[in-house]
Protein backbone atom coordinates (compact mmCIF):
# COMPACT_ATOMS: atom_id res chain seq x y z
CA UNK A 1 75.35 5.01 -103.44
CA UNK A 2 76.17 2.27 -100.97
CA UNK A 3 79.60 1.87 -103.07
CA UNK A 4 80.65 5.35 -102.65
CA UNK A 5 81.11 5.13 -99.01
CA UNK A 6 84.57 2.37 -99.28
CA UNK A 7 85.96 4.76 -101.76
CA UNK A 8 85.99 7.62 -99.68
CA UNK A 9 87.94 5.43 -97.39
CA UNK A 10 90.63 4.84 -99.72
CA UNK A 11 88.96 1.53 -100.66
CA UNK A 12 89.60 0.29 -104.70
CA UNK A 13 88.10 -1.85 -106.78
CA UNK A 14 90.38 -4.94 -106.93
CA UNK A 15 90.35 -7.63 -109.06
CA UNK A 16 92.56 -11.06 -108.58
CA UNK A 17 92.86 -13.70 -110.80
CA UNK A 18 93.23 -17.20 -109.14
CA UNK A 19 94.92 -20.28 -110.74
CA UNK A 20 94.01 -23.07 -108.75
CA UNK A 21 94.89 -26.69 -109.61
CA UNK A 22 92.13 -29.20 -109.98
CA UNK A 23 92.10 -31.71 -107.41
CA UNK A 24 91.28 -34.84 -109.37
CA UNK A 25 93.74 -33.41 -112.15
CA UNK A 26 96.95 -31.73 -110.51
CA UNK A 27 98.05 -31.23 -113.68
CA UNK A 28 95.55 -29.36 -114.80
CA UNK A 29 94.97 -25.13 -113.90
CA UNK A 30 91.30 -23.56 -113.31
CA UNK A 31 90.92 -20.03 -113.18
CA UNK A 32 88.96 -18.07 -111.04
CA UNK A 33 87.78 -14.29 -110.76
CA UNK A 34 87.33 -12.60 -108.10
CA UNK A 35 86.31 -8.69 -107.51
CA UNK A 36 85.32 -6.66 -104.36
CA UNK A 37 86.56 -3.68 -102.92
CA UNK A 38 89.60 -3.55 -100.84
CA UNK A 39 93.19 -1.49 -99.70
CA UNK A 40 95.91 -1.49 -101.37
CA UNK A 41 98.93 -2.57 -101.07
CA UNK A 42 98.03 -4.97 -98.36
CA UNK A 43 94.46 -6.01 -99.51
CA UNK A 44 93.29 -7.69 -96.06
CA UNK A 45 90.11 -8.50 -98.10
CA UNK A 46 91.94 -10.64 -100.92
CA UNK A 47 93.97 -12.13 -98.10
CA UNK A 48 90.79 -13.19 -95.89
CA UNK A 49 89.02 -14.83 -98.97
CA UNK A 50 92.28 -16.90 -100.12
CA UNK A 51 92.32 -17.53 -96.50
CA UNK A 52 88.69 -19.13 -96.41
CA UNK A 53 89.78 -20.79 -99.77
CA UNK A 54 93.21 -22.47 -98.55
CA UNK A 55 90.42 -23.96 -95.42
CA UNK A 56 87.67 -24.91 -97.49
CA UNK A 57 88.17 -25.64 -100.78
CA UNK A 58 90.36 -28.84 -101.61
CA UNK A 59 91.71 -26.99 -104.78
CA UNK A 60 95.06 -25.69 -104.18
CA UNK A 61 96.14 -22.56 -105.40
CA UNK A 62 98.89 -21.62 -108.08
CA UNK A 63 98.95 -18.09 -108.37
CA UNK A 64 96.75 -15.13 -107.97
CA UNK A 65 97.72 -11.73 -109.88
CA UNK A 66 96.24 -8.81 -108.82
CA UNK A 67 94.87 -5.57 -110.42
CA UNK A 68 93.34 -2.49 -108.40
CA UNK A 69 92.30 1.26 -109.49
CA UNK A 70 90.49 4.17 -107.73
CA UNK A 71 87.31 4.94 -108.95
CA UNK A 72 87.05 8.41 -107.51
CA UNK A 73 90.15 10.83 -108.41
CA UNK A 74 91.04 13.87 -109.31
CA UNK A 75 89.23 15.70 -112.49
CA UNK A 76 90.91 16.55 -114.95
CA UNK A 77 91.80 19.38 -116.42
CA UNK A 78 92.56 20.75 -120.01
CA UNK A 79 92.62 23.93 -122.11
CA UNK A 80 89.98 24.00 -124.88
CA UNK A 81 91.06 24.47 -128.31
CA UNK A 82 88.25 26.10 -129.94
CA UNK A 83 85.40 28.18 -128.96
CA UNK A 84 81.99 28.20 -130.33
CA UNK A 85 78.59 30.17 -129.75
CA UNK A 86 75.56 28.72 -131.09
CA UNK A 87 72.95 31.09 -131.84
C-alpha cells in the first residue's frame, strides 16, 4: 500500500539503463539498472541519483536510456461476445 500513494501523484515506475565505462578499462562498458518511482518527463529522481553517481563513483557514464509506465490507469472497457448461464 505504501506504493500506491506516488502513483496517485502522477509518480511512474521508471526504469534507466546506465552504461558506464570501467575505470581501469575505458574501453570497456558496464551496465547498470536502476528502478524507483519518479515524474515524467523531467524525472528529478533519475537526475538526483546520476547526480550522486557523477560525485561519487569514479565510473563515468556513457548513456542512460530510459523507460517509464503508469501503473494505475484507466479500466478498460469491452463488449462481451457471448453470454452464458450456468445452472
Amino acid at each position: 500500500m505504501a506504493n500506491l500513494a506516488p502513483q496517485l501523484l502522477r509518480y511512474r515506475l521508471t526504469t534507466a539503463q546506465i552504461l558506464y565505462r570501467l575505470p581501469d578499462h575505458p574501453a570497456l562498458l558496464q551496465s547498470y539498472t536502476w528502478q524507483d518511482y519518479d515524474l515524467a518527463p523531467d524525472y528529478p529522481v533519475l537526475r538526483r541519483f546520476l547526480e550522486f553517481w557523477r560525485r561519487n563513483i569514479e565510473g563515468p557514464l556513457h548513456s542512460v536510456q530510459v523507460a517509464s509506465t503508469r501503473l494505475i490507469s484507466a479500466g478498460e472497457i469491452r463488449t462481451a461476445s457471448a453470454h452464458l448461464t450456468l445452472q
